[in-house]
C-alpha atoms as a PDB file:
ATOM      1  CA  UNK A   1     -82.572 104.078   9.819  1.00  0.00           C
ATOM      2  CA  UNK A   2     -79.827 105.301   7.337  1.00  0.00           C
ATOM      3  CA  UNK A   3     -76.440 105.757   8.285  1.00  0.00           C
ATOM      4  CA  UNK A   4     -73.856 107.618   6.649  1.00  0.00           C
ATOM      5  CA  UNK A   5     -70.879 105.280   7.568  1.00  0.00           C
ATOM      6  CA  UNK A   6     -67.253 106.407   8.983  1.00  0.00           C
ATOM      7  CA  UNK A   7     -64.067 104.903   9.442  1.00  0.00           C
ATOM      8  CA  UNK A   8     -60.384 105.965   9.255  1.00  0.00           C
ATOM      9  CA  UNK A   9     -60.009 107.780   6.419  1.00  0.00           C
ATOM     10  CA  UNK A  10     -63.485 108.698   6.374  1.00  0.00           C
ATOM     11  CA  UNK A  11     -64.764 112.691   5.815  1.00  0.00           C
ATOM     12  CA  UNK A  12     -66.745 114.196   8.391  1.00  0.00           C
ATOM     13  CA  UNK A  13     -70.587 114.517   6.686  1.00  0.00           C
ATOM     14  CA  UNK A  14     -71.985 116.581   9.538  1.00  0.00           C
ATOM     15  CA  UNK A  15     -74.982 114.423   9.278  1.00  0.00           C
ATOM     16  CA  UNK A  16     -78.644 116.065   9.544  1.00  0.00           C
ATOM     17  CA  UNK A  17     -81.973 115.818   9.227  1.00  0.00           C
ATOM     18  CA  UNK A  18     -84.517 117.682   7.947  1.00  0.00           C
ATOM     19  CA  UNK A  19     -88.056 118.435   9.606  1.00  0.00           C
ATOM     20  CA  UNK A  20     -89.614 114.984   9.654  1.00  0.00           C
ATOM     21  CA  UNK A  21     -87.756 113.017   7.523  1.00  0.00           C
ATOM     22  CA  UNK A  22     -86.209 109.902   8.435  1.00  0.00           C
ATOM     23  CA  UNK A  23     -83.630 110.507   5.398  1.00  0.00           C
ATOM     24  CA  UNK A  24     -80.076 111.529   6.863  1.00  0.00           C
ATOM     25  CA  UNK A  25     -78.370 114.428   4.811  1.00  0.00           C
ATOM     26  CA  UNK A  26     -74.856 115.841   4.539  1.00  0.00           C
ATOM     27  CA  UNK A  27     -74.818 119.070   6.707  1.00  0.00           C
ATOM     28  CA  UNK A  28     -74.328 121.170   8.730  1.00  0.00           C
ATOM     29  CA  UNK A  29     -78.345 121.690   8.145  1.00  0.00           C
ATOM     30  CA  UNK A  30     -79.012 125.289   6.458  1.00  0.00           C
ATOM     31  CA  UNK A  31     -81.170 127.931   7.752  1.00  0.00           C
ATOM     32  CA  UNK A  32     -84.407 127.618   5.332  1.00  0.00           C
ATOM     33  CA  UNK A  33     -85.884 130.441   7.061  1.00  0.00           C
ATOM     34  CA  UNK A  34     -84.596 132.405   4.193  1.00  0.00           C
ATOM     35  CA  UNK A  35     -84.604 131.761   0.149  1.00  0.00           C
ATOM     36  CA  UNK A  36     -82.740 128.648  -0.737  1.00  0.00           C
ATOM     37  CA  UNK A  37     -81.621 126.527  -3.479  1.00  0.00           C
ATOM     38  CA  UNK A  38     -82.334 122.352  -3.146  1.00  0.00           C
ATOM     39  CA  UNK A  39     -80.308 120.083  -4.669  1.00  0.00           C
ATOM     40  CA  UNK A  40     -81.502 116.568  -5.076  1.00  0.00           C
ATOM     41  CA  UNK A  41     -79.888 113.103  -5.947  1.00  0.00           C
ATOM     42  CA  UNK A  42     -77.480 110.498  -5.362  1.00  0.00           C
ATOM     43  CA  UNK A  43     -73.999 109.733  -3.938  1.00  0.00           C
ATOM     44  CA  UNK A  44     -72.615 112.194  -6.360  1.00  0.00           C
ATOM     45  CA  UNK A  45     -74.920 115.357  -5.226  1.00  0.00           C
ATOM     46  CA  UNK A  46     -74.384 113.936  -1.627  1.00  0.00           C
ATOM     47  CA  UNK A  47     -70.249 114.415  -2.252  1.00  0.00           C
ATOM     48  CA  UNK A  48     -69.179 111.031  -0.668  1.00  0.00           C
ATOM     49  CA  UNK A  49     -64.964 111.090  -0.657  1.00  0.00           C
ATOM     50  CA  UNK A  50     -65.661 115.132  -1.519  1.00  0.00           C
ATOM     51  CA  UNK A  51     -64.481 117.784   0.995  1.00  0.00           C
ATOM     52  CA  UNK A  52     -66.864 120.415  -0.837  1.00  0.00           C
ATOM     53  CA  UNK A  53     -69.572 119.255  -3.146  1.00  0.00           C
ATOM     54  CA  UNK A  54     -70.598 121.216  -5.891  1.00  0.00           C
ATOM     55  CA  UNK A  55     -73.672 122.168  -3.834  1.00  0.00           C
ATOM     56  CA  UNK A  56     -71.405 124.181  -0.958  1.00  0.00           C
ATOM     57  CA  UNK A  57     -69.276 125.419  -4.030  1.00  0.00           C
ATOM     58  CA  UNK A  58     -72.841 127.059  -5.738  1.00  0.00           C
ATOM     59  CA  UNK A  59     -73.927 128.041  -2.001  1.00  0.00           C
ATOM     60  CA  UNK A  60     -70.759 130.320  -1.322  1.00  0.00           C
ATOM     61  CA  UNK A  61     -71.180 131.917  -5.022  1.00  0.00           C
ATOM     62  CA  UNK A  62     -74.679 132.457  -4.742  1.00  0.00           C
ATOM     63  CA  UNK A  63     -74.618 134.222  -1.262  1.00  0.00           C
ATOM     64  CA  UNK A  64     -77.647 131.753  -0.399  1.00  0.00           C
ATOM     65  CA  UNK A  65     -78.155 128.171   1.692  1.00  0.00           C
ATOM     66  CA  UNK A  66     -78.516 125.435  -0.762  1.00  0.00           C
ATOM     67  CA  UNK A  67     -79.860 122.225   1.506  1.00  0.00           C
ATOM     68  CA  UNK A  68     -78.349 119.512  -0.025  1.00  0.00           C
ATOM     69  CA  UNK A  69     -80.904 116.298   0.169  1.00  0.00           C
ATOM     70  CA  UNK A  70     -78.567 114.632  -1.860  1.00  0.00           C
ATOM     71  CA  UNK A  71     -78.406 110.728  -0.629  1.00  0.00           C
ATOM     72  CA  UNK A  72     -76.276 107.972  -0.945  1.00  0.00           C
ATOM     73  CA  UNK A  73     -77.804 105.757  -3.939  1.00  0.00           C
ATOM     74  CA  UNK A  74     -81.039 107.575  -3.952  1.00  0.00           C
ATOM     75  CA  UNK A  75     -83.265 107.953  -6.907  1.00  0.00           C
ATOM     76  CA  UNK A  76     -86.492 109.218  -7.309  1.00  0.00           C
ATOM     77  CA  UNK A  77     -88.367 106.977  -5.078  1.00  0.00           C
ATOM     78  CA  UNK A  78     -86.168 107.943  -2.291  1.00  0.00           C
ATOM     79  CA  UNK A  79     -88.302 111.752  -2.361  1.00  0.00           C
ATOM     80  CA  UNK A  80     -91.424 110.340  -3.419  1.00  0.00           C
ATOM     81  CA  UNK A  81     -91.826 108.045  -0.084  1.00  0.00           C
ATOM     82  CA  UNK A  82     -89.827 111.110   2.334  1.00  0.00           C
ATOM     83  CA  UNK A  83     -93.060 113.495   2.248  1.00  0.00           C
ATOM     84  CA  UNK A  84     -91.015 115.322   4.699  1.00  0.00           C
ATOM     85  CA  UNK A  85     -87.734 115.614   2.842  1.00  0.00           C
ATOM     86  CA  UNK A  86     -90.098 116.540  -0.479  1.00  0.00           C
ATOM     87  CA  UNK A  87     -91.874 119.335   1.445  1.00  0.00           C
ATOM     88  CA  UNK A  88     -88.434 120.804   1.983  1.00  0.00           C
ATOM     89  CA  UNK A  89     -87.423 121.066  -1.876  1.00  0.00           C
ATOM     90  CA  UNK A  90     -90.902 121.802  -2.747  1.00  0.00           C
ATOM     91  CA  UNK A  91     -90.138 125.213  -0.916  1.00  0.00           C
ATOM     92  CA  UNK A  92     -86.989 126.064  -2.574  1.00  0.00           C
ATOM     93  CA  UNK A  93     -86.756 129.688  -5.092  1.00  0.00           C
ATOM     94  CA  UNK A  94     -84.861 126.525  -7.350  1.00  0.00           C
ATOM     95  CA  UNK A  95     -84.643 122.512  -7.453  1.00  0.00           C
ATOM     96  CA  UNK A  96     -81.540 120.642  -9.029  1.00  0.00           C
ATOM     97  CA  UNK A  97     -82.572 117.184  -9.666  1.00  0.00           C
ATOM     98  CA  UNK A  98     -79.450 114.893 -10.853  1.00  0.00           C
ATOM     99  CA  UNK A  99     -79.987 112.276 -13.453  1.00  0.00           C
ATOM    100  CA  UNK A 100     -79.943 108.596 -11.773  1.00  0.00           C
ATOM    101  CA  UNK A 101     -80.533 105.040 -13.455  1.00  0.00           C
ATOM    102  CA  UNK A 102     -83.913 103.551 -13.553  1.00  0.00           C
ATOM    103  CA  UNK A 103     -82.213 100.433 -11.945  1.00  0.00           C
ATOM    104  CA  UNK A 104     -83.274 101.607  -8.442  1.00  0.00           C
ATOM    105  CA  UNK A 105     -87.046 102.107  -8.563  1.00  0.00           C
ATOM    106  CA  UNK A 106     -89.845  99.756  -7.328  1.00  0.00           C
ATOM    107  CA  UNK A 107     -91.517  98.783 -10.671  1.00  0.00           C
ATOM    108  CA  UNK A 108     -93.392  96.207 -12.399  1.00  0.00           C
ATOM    109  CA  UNK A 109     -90.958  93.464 -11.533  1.00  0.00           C
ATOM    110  CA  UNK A 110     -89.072  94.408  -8.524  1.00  0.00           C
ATOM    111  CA  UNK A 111     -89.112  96.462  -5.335  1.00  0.00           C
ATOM    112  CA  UNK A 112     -86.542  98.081  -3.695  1.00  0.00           C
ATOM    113  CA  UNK A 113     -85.820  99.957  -0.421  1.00  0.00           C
ATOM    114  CA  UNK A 114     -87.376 103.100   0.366  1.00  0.00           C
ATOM    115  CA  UNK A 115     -84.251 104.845   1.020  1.00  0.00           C
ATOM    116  CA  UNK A 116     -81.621 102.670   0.131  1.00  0.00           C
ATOM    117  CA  UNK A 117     -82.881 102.417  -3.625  1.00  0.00           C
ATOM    118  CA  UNK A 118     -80.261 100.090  -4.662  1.00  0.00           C
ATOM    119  CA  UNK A 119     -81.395  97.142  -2.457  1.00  0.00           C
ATOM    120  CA  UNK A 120     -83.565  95.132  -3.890  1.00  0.00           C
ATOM    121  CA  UNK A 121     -86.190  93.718  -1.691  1.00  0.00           C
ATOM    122  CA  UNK A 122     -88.524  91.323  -3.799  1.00  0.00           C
ATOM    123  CA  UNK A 123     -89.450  90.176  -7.125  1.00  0.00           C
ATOM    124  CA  UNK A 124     -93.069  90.870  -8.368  1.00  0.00           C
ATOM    125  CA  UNK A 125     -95.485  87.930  -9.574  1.00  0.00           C
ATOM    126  CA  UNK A 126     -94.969  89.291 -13.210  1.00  0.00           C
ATOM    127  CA  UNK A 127     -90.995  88.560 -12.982  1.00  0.00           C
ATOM    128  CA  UNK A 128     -91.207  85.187 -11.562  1.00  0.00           C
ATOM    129  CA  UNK A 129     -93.213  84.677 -14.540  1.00  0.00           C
ATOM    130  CA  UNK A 130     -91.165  85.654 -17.412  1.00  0.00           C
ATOM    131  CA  UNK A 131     -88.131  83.855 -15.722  1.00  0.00           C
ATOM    132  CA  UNK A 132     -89.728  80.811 -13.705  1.00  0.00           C
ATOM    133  CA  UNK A 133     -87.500  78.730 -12.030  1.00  0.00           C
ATOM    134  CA  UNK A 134     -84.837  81.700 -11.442  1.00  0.00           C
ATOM    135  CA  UNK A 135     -83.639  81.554  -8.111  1.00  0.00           C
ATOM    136  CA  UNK A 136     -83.156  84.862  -6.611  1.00  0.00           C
ATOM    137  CA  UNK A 137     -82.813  84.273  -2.636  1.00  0.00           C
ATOM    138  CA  UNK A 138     -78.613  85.383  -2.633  1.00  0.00           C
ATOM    139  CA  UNK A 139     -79.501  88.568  -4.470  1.00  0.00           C
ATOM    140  CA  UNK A 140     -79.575  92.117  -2.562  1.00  0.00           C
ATOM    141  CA  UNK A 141     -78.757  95.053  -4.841  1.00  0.00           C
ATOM    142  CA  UNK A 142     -80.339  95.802  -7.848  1.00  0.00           C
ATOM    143  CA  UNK A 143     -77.174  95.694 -10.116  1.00  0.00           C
ATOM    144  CA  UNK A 144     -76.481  92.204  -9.217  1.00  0.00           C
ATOM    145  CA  UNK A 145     -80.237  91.072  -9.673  1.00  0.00           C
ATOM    146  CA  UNK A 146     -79.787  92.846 -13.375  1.00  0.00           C
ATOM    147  CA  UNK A 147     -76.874  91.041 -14.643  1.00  0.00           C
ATOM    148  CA  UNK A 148     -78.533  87.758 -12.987  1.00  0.00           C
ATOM    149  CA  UNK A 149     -81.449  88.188 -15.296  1.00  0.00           C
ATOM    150  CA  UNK A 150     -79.089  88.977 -18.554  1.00  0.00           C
ATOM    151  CA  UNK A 151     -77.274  86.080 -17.811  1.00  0.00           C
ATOM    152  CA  UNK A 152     -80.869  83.827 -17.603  1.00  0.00           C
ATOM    153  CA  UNK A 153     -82.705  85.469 -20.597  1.00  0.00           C
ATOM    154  CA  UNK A 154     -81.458  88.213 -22.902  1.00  0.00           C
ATOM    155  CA  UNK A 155     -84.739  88.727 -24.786  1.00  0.00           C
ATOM    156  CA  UNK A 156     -86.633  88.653 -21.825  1.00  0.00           C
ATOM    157  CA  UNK A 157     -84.160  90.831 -19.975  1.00  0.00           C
ATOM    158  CA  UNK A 158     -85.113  92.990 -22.957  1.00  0.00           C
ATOM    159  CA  UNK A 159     -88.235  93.387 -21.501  1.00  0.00           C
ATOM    160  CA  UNK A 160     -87.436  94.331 -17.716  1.00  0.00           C
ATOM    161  CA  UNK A 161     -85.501  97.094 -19.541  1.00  0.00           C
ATOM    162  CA  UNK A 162     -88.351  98.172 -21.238  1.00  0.00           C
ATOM    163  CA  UNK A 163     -90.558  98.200 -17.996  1.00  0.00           C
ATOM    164  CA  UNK A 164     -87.729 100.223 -16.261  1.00  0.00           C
ATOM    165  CA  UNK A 165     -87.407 102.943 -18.531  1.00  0.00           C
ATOM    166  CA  UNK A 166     -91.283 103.704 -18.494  1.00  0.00           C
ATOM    167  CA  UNK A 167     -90.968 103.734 -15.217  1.00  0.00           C
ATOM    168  CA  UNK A 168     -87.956 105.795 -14.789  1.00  0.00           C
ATOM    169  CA  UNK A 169     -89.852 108.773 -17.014  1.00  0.00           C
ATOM    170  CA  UNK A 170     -93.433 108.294 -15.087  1.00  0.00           C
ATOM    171  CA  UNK A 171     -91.422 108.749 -11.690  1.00  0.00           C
ATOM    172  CA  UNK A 172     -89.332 111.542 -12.853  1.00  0.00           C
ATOM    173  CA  UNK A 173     -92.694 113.351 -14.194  1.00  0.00           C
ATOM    174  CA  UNK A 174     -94.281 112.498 -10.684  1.00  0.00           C
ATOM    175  CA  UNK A 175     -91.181 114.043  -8.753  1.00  0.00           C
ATOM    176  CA  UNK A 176     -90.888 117.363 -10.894  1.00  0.00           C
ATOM    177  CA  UNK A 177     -94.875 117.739 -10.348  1.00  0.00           C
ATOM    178  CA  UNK A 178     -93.954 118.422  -6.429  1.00  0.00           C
ATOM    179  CA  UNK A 179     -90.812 120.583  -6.825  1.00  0.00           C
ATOM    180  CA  UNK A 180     -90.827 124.330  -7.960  1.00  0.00           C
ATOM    181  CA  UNK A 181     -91.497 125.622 -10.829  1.00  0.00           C
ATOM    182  CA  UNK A 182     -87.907 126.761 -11.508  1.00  0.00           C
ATOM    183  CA  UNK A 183     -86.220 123.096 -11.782  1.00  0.00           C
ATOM    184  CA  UNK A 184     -83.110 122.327 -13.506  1.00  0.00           C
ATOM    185  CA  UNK A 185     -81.991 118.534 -14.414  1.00  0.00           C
ATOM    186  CA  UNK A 186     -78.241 118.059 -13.908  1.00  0.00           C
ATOM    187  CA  UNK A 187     -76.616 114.858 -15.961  1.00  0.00           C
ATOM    188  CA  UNK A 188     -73.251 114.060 -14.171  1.00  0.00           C
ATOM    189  CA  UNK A 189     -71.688 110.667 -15.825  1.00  0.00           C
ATOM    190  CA  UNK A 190     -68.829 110.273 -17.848  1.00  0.00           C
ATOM    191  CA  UNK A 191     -70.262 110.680 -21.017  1.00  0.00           C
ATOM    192  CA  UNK A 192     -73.047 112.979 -22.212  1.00  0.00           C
ATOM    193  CA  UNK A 193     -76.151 110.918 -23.068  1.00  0.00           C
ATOM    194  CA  UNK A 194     -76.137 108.426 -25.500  1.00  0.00           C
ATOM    195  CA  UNK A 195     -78.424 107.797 -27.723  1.00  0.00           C
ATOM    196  CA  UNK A 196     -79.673 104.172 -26.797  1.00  0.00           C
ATOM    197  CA  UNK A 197     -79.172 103.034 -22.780  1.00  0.00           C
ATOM    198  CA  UNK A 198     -80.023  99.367 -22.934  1.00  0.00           C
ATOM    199  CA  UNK A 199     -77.138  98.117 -20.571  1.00  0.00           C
ATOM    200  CA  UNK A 200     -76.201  98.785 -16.962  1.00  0.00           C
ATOM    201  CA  UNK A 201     -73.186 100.452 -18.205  1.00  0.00           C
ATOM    202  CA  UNK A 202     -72.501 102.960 -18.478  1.00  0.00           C
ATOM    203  CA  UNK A 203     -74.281 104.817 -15.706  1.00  0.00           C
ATOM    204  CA  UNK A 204     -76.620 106.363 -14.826  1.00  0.00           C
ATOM    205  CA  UNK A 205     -77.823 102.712 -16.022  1.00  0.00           C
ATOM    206  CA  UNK A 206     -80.761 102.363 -18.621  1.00  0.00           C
ATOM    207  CA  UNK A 207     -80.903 106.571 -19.304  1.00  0.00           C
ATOM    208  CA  UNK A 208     -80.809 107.733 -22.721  1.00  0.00           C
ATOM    209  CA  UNK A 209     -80.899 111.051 -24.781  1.00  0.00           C
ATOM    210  CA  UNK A 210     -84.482 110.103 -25.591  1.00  0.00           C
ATOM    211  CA  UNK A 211     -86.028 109.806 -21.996  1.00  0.00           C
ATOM    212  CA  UNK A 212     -84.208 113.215 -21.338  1.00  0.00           C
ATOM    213  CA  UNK A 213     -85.579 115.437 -24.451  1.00  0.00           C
ATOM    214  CA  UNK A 214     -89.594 114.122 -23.155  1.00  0.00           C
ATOM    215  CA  UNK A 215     -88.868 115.374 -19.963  1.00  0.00           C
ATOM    216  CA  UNK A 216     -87.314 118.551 -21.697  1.00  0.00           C
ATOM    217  CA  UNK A 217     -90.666 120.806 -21.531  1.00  0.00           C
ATOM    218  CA  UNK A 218     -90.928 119.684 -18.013  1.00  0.00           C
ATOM    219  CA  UNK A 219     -87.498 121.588 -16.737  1.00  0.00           C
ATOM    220  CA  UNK A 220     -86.369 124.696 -16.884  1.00  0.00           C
ATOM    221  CA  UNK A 221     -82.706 123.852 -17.992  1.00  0.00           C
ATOM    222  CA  UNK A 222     -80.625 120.944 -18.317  1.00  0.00           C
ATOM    223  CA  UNK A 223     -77.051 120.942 -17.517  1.00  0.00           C
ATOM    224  CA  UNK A 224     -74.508 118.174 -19.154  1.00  0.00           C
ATOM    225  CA  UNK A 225     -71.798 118.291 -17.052  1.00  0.00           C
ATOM    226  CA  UNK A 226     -69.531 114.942 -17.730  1.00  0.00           C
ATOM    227  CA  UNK A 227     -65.844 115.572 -16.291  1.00  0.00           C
ATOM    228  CA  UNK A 228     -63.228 116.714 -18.281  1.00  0.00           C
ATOM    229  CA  UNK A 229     -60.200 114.569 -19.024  1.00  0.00           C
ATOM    230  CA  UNK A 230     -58.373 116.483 -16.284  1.00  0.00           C
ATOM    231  CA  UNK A 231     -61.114 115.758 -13.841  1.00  0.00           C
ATOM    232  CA  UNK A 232     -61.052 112.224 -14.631  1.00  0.00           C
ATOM    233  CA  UNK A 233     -57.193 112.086 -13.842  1.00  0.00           C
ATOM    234  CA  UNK A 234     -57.504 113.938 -10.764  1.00  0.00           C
ATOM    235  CA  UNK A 235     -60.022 111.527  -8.925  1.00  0.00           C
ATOM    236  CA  UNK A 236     -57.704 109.113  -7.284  1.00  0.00           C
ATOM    237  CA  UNK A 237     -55.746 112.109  -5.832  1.00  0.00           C
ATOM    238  CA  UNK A 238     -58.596 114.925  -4.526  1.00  0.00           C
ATOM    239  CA  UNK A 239     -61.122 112.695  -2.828  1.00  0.00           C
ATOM    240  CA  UNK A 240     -60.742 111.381   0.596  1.00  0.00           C
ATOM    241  CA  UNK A 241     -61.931 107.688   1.351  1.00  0.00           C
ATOM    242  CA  UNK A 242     -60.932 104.279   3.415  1.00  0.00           C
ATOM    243  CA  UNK A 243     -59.054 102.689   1.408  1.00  0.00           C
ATOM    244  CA  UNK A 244     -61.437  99.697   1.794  1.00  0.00           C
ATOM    245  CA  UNK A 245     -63.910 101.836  -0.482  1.00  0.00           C
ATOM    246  CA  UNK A 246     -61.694 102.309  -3.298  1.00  0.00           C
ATOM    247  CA  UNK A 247     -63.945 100.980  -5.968  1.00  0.00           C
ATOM    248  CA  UNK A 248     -66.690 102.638  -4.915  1.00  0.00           C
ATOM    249  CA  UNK A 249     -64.661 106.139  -5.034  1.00  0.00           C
ATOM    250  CA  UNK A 250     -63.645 105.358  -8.746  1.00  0.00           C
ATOM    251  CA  UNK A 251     -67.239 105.621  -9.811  1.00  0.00           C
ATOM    252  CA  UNK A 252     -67.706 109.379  -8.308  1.00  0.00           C
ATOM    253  CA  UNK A 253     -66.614 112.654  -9.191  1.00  0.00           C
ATOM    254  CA  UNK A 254     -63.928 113.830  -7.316  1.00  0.00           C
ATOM    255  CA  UNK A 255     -63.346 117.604  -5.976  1.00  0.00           C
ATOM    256  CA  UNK A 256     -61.888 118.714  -9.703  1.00  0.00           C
ATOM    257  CA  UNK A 257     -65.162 117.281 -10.689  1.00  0.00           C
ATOM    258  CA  UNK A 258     -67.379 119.060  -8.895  1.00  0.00           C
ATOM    259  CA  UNK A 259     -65.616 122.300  -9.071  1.00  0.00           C
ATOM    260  CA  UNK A 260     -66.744 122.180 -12.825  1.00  0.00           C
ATOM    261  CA  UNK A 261     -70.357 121.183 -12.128  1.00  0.00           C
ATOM    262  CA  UNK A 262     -70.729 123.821 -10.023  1.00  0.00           C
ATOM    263  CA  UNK A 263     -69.062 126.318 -13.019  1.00  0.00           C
ATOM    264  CA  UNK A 264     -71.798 124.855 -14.822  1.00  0.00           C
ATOM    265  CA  UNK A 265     -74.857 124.963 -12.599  1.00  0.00           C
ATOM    266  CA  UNK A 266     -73.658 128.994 -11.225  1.00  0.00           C
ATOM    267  CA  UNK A 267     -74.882 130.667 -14.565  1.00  0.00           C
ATOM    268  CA  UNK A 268     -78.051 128.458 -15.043  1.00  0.00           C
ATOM    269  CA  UNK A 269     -79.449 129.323 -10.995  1.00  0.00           C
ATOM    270  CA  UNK A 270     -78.234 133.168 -11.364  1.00  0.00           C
ATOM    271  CA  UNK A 271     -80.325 133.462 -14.772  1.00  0.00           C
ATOM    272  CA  UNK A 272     -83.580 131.533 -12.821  1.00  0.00           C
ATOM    273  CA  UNK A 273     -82.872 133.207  -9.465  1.00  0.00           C
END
């Protein structure tokens, strides 16, 4: 089971659950009774170190619940094996799916965890053949197994890319199938998109302008919404976090942050809703 961890220094999530699903989400849970907005995707839609993600920010200017299923390192695969969690932003008026790397999907030469998609679990016959001999028995996340392989074999690194990227788009087209018809795709990193993504960095890893335009006719909108330099300065001083984690709240937007995604996303689900 997932936990959403706590310590001193550590926000309050109000941890929930959702029908069936085994996923834990940030809460309080909302009242889906009534219309509501879903909001899907990783530590960043989840607010970890946040006091108010940009999904409570869009809920109290839209004067409707917006369930945030959010989760911390999720990615695509993370809905597509939670039929329960699926079923509940299949019934939203709108769906906001955030961009994540095509690192942390199960695919032709790797597995990860159902719900902890940056743990990687196992290599596939078809990796141990293009690098035999690698030994990969001290690797557990994704990222690590990555820079492993770079390291071993660029050109046939090259190749896992490849693999990942086809995946990335055949998963993305698989979870957009399930969710509404009114769907918006929300890019949050640093940048906007570049135009070639064959590196890790900078995130969301391996995701280019490219893979976004073919899943264009797929979405109803797409929303860049990289931080602005202000945002960027503010991060150290408007999140809350052990100090322990400190590394892991530099890569996340902070509360500046998500006050300007939400500025973003308010216009774009008041034109659909």
């Amino acid at each position: 089971m997932m936990t959403i961890p706590a310590g001193a220094g550590a926000l309050d999530y109000f941890p929930c659950r959702y029908g069936a699903s085994r996923a834990v989400f940030r809460g309080p849970a909302r009242d889906l009774s009534q219309p509501y907005v879903a909001m899907l995707g990783g530590s960043s839609t989840f607010g970890k170190y946040v006091a108010r993600p940009f999904s409570n920010l869009v809920e109290t200017a839209l004067g409707r619940p917006v369930a945030n299923l959010g989760a911390l390192n999720a990615g695509p695969d993370f809905y597509l094996h939670d039929p329960a969690a699926l079923d509940v932003a299949a019934g939203a008026e709108v769906a906001v799916v955030q961009v994540t790397g095509a690192e942390a999907l199960s695919n032709p030469w790797y597995s990860v965890h159902a719900r902890r998609n940056d743990r990687f679990l196992a290599a596939t016959p078809a990796l141990q053949a293009l690098f035999p001999g690698i030994d990969l028995t001290e690797i557990h996340f994704t990222r690590h197994l990555l820079q492993v392989l770079e390291r071993s074999d660029r050109q046939a690194h090259a190749q896992v890319v490849s693999g990942l990227k086809q995946t990335w788009l055949a998963r993305m087209r698989l979870l957009l199938a399930r969710l509404p018809r009114r769907r918006l795709l929300l890019w949050l990193a640093d940048a906007p998109p570049p135009d070639r993504a064959e590196t890790l960095d900078p995130a969301p890893p391996f995701i280019d302008r490219p893979m976004l335009e073919a899943l264009r006719t797929e979405v109803s909108e797409m929303i860049i919404a990289p931080p602005s330099p202000r945002a960027r300065a503010m991060a150290a001083l408007d999140m809350c976090y052990p100090e322990t984690e400190a590394a892991q709240a530099a890569c996340l937007p902070g509360a500046v942050a998500h006050a300007e995604i939400a500025q973003k996303l308010i216009p774009a689900l008041e034109r659909l809703l």
